[in-house]
PDB file of N, CA and C in Angstrom:
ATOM      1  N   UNK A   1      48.391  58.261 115.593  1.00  0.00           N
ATOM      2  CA  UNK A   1      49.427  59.179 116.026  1.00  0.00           C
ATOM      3  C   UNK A   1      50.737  58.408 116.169  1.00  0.00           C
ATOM      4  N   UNK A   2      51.705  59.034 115.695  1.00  0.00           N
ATOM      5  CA  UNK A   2      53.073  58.900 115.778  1.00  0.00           C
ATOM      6  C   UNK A   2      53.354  57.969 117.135  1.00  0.00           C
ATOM      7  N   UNK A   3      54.249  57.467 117.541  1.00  0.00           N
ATOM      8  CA  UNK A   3      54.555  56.457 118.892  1.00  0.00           C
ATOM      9  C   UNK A   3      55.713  57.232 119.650  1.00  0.00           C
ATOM     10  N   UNK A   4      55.763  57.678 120.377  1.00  0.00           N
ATOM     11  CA  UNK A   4      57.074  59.131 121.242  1.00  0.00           C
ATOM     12  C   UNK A   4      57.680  58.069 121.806  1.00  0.00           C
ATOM     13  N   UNK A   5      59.016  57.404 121.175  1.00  0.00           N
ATOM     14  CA  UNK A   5      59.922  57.028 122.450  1.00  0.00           C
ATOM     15  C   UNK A   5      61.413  57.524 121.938  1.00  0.00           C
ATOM     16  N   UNK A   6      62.227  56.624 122.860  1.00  0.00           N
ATOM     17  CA  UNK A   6      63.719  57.535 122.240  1.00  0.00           C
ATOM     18  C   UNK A   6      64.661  56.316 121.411  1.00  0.00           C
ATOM     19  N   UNK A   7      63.645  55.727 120.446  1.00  0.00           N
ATOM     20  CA  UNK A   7      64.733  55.245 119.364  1.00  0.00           C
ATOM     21  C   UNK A   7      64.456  56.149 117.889  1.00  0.00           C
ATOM     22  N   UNK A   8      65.723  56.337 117.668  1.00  0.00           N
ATOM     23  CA  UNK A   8      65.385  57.172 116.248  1.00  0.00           C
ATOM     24  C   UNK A   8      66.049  56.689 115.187  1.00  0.00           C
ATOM     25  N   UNK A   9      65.468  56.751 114.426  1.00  0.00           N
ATOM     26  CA  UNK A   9      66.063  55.964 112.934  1.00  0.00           C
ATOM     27  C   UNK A   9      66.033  56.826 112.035  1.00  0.00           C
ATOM     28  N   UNK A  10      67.291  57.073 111.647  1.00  0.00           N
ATOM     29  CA  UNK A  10      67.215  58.190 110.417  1.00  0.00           C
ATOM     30  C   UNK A  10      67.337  57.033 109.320  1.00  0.00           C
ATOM     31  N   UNK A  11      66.855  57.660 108.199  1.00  0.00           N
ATOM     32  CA  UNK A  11      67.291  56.696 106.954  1.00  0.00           C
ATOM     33  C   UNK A  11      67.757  57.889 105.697  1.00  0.00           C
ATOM     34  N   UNK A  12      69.029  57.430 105.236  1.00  0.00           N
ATOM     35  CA  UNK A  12      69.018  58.572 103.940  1.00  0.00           C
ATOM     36  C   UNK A  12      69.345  57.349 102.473  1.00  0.00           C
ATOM     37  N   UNK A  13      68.966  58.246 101.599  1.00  0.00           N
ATOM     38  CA  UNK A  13      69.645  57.556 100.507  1.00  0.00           C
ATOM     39  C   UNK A  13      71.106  57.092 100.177  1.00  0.00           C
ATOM     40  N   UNK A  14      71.745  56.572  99.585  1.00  0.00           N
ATOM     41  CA  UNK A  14      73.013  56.414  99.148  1.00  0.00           C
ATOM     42  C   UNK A  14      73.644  57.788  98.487  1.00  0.00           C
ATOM     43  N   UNK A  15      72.474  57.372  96.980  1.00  0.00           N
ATOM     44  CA  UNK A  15      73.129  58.886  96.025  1.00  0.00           C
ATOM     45  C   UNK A  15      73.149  60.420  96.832  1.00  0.00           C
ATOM     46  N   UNK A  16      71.977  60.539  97.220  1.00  0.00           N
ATOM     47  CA  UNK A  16      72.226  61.555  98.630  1.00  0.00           C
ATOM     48  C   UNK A  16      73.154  61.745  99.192  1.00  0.00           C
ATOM     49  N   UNK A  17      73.870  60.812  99.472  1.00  0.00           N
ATOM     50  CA  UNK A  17      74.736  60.979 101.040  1.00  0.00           C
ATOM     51  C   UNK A  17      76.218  61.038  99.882  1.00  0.00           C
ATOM     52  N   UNK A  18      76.560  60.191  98.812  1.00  0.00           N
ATOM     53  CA  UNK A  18      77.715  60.578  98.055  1.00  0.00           C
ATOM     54  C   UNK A  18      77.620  62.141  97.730  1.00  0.00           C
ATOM     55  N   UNK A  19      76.213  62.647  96.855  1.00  0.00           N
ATOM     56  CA  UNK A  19      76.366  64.157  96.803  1.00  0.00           C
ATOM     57  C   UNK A  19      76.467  65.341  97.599  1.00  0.00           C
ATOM     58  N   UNK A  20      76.113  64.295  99.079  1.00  0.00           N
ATOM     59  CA  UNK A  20      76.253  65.202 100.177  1.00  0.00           C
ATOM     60  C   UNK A  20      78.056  65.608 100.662  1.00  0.00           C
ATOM     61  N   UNK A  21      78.163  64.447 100.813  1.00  0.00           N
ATOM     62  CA  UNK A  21      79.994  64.151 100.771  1.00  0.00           C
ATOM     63  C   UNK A  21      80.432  64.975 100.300  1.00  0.00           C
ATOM     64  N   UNK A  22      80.177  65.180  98.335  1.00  0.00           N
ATOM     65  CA  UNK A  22      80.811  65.221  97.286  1.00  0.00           C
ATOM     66  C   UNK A  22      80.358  66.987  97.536  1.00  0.00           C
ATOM     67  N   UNK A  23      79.670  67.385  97.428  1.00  0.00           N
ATOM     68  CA  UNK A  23      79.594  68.875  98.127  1.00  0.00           C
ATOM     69  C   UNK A  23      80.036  69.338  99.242  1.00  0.00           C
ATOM     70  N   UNK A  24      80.161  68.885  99.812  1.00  0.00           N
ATOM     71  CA  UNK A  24      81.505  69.056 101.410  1.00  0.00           C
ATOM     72  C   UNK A  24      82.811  69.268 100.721  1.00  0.00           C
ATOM     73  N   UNK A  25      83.065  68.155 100.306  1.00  0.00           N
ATOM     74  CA  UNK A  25      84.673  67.957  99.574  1.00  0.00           C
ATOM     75  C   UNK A  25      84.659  69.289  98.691  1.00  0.00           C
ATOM     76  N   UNK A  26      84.020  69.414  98.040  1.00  0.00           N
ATOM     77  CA  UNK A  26      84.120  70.610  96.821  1.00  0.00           C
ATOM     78  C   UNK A  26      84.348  72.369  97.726  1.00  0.00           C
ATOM     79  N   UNK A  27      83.643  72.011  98.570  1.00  0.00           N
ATOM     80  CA  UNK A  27      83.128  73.326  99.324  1.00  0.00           C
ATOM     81  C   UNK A  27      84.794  73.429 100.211  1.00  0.00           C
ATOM     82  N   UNK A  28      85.153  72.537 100.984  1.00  0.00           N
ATOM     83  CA  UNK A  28      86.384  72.500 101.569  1.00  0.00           C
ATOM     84  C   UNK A  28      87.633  72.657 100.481  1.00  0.00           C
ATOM     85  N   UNK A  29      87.685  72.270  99.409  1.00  0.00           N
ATOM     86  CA  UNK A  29      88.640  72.140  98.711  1.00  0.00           C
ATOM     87  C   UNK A  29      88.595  73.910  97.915  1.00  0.00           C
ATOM     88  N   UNK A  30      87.434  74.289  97.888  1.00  0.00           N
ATOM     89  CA  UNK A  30      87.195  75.486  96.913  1.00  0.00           C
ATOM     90  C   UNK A  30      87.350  76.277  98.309  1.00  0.00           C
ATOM     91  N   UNK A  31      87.601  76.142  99.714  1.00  0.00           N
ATOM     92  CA  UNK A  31      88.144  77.277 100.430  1.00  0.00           C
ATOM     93  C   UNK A  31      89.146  77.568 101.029  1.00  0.00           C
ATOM     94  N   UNK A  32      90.051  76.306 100.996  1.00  0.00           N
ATOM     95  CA  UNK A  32      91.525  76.051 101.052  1.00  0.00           C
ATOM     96  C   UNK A  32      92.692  76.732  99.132  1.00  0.00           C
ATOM     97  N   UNK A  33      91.686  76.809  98.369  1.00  0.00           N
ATOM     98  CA  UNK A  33      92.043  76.952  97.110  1.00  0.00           C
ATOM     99  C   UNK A  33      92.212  78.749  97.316  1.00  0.00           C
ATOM    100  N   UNK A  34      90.923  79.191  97.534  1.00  0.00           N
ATOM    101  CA  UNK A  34      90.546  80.916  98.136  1.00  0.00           C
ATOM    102  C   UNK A  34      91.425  81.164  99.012  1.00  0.00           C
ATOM    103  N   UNK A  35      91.634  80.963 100.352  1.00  0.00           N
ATOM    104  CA  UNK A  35      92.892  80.793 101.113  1.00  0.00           C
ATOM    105  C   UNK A  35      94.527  81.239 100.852  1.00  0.00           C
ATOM    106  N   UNK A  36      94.732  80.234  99.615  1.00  0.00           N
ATOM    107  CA  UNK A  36      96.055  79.845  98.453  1.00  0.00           C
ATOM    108  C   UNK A  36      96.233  81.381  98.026  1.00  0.00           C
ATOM    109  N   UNK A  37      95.285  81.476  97.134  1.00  0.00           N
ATOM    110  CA  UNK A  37      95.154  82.295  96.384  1.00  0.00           C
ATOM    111  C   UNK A  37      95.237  83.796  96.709  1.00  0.00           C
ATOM    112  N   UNK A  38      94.330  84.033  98.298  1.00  0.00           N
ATOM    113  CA  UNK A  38      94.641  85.254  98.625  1.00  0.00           C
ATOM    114  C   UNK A  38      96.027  85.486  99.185  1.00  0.00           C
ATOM    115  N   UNK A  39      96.722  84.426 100.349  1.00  0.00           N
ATOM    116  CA  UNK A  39      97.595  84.836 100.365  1.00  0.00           C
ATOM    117  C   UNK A  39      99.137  85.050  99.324  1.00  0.00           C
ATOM    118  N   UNK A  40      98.775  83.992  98.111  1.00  0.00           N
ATOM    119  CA  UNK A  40      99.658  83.947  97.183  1.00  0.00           C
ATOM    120  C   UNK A  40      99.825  86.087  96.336  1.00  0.00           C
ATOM    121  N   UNK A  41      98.683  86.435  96.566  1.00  0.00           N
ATOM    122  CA  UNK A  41      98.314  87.910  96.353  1.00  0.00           C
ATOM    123  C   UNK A  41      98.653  88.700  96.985  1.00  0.00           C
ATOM    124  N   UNK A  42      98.427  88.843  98.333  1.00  0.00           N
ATOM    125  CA  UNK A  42      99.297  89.270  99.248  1.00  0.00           C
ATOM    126  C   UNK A  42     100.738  89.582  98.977  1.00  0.00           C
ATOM    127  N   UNK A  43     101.552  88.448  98.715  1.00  0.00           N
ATOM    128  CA  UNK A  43     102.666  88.447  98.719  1.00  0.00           C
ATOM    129  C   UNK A  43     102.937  89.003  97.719  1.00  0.00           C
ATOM    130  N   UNK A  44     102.721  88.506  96.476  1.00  0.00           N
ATOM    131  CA  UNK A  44     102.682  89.381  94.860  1.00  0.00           C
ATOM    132  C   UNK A  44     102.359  91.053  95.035  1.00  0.00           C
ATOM    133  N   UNK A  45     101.295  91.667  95.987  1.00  0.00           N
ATOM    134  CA  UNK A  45     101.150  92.967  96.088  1.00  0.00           C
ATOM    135  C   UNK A  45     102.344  93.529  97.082  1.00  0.00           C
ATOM    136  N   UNK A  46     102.823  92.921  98.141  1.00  0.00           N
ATOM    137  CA  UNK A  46     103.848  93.087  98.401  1.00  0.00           C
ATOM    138  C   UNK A  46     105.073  93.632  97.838  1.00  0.00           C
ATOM    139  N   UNK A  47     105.317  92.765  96.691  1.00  0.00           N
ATOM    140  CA  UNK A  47     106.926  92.359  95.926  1.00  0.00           C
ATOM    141  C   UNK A  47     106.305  94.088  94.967  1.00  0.00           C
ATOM    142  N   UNK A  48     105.194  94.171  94.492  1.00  0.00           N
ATOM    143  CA  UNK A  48     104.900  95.220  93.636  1.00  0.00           C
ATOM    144  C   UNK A  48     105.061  96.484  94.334  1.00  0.00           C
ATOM    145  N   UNK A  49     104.778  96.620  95.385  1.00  0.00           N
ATOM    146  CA  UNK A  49     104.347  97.718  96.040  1.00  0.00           C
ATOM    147  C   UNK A  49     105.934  98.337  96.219  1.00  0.00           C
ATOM    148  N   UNK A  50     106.854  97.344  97.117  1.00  0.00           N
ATOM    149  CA  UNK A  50     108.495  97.763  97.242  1.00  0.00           C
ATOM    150  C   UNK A  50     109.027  98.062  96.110  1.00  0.00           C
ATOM    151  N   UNK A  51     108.286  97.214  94.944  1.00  0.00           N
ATOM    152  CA  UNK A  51     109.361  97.855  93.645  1.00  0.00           C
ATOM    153  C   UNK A  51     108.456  99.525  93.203  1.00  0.00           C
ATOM    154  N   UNK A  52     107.484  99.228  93.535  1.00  0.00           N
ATOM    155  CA  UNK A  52     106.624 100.645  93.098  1.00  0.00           C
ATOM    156  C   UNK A  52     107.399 102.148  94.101  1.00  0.00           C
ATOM    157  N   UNK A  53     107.547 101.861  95.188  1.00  0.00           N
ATOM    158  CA  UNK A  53     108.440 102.888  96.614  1.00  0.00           C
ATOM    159  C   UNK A  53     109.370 103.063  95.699  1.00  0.00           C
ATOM    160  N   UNK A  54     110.282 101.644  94.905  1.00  0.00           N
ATOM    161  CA  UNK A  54     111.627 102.655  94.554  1.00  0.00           C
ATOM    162  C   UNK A  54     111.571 103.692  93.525  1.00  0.00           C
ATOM    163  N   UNK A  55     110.720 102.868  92.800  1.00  0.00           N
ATOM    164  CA  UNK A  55     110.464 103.767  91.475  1.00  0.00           C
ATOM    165  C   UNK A  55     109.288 105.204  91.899  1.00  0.00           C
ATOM    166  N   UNK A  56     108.890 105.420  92.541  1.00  0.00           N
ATOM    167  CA  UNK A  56     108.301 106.187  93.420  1.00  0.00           C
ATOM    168  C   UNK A  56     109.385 107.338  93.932  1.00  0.00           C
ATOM    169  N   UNK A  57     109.858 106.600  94.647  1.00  0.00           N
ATOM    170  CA  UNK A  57     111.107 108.292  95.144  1.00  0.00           C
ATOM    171  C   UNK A  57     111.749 108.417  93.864  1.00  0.00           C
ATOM    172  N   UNK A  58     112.323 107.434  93.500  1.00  0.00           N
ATOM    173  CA  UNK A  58     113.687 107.900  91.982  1.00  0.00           C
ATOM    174  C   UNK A  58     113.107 108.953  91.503  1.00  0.00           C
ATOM    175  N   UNK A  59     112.115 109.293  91.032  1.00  0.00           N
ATOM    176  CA  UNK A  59     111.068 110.470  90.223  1.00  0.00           C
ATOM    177  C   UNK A  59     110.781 111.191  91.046  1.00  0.00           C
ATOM    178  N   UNK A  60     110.153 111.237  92.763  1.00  0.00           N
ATOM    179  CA  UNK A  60     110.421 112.436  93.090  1.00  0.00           C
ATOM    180  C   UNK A  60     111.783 113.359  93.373  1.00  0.00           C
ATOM    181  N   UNK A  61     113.063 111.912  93.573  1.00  0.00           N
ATOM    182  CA  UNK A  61     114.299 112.575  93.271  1.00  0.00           C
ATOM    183  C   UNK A  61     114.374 113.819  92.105  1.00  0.00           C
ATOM    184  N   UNK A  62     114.050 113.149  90.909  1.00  0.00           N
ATOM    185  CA  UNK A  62     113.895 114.005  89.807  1.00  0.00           C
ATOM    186  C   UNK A  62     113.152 115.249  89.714  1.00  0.00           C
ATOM    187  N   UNK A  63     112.061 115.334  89.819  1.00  0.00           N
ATOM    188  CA  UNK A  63     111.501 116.137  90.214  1.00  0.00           C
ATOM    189  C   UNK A  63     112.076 117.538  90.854  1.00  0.00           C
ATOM    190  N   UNK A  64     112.492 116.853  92.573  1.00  0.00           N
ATOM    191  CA  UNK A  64     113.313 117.673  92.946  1.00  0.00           C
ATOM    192  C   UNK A  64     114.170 118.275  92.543  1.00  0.00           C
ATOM    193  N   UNK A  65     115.134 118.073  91.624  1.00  0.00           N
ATOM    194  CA  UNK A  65     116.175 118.249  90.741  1.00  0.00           C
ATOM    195  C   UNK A  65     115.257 119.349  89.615  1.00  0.00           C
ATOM    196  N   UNK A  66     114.129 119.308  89.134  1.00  0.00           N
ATOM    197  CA  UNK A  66     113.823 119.900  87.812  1.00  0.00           C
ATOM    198  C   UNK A  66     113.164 121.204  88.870  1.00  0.00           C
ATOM    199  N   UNK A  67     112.820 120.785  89.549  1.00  0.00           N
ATOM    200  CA  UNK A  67     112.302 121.789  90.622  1.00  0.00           C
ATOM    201  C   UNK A  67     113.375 122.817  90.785  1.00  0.00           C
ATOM    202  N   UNK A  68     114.395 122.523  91.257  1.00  0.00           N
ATOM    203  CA  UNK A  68     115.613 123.622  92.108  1.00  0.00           C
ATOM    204  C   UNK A  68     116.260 123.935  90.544  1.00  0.00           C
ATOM    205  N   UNK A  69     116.172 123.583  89.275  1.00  0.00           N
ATOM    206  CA  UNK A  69     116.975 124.164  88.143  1.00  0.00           C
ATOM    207  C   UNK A  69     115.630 125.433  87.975  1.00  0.00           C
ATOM    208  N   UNK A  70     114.441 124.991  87.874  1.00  0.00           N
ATOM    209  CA  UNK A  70     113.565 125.693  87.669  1.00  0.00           C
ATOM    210  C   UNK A  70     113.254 126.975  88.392  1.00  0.00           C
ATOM    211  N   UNK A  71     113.813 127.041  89.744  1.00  0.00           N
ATOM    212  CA  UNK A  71     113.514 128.135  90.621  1.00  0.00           C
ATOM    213  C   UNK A  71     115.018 128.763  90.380  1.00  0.00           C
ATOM    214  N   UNK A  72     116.052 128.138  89.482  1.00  0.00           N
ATOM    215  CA  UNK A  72     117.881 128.826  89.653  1.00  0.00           C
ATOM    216  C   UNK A  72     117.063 129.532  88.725  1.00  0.00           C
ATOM    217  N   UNK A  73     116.695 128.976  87.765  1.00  0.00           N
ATOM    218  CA  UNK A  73     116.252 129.956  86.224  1.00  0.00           C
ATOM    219  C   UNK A  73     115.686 130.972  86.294  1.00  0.00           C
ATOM    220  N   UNK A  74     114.619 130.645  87.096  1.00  0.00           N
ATOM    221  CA  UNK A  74     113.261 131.964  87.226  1.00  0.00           C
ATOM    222  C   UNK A  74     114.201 133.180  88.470  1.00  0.00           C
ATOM    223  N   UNK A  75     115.053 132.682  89.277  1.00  0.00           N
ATOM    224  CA  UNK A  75     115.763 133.848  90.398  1.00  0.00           C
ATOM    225  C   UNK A  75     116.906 134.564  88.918  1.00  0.00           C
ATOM    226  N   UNK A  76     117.427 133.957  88.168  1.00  0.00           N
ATOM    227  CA  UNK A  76     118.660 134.305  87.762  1.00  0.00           C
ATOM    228  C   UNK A  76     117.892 135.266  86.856  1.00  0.00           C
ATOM    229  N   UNK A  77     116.996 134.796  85.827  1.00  0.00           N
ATOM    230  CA  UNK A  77     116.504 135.914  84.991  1.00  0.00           C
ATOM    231  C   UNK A  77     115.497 137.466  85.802  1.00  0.00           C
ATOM    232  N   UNK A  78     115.267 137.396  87.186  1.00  0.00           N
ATOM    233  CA  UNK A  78     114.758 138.837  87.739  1.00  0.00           C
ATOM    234  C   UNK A  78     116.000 138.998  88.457  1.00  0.00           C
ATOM    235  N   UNK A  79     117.306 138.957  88.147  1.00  0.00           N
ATOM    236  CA  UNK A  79     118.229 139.632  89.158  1.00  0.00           C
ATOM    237  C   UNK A  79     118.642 140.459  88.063  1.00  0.00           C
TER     238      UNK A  79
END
C-alpha cells in the first residue's frame, strides 16, 4: 500500500507542459482576437445602422409626398 504523508511530488513531462503552455497561449490569444473582433462589429453595425435611419426616413419622406399627390388626385377626380 501506498505510504500517506504530506510530501507530494508531481512529475510531468517537458513536451507536455510546452503543449500545455502552447494551448493556453492559443486559447488566450484566440479570445482576446473574438473580443477584437466583436467589438470591431459593433462599431461597423453602428456606422451602418445611422447611415441606414437616414436613408430610411429620406424614402419615407417620399413616400409621404407620393402619398398626399395620390390622395390630391383621387379627391380632385370625385369632386
Amino acid at each position: 500500500m501506498a505510504k500517506i504523508d504530506d510530501s507530494l511530488n508531481v512529475t510531468i513531462n517537458i513536451r507536455w507542459l510546452v503543449q500545455l503552455v502552447g494551448l493556453i497561449g492559443a486559447m488566450v490569444t484566440a479570445w482576446f482576437t473574438l473580443k477584437s473582433d466583436i467589438s470591431e462589429l459593433k462599431m461597423n453595425y453602428s456606422a451602418i445602422d445611422k447611415r441606414l435611419m437616414v436613408i430610411e426616413n429620406s424614402r419615407n419622406a417620399e413616400l409621404e409626398e407620393i402619398n398626399k399627390s395620390l390622395l390630391q388626385k383621387m379627391f380632385k377626380k370625385e369632386k
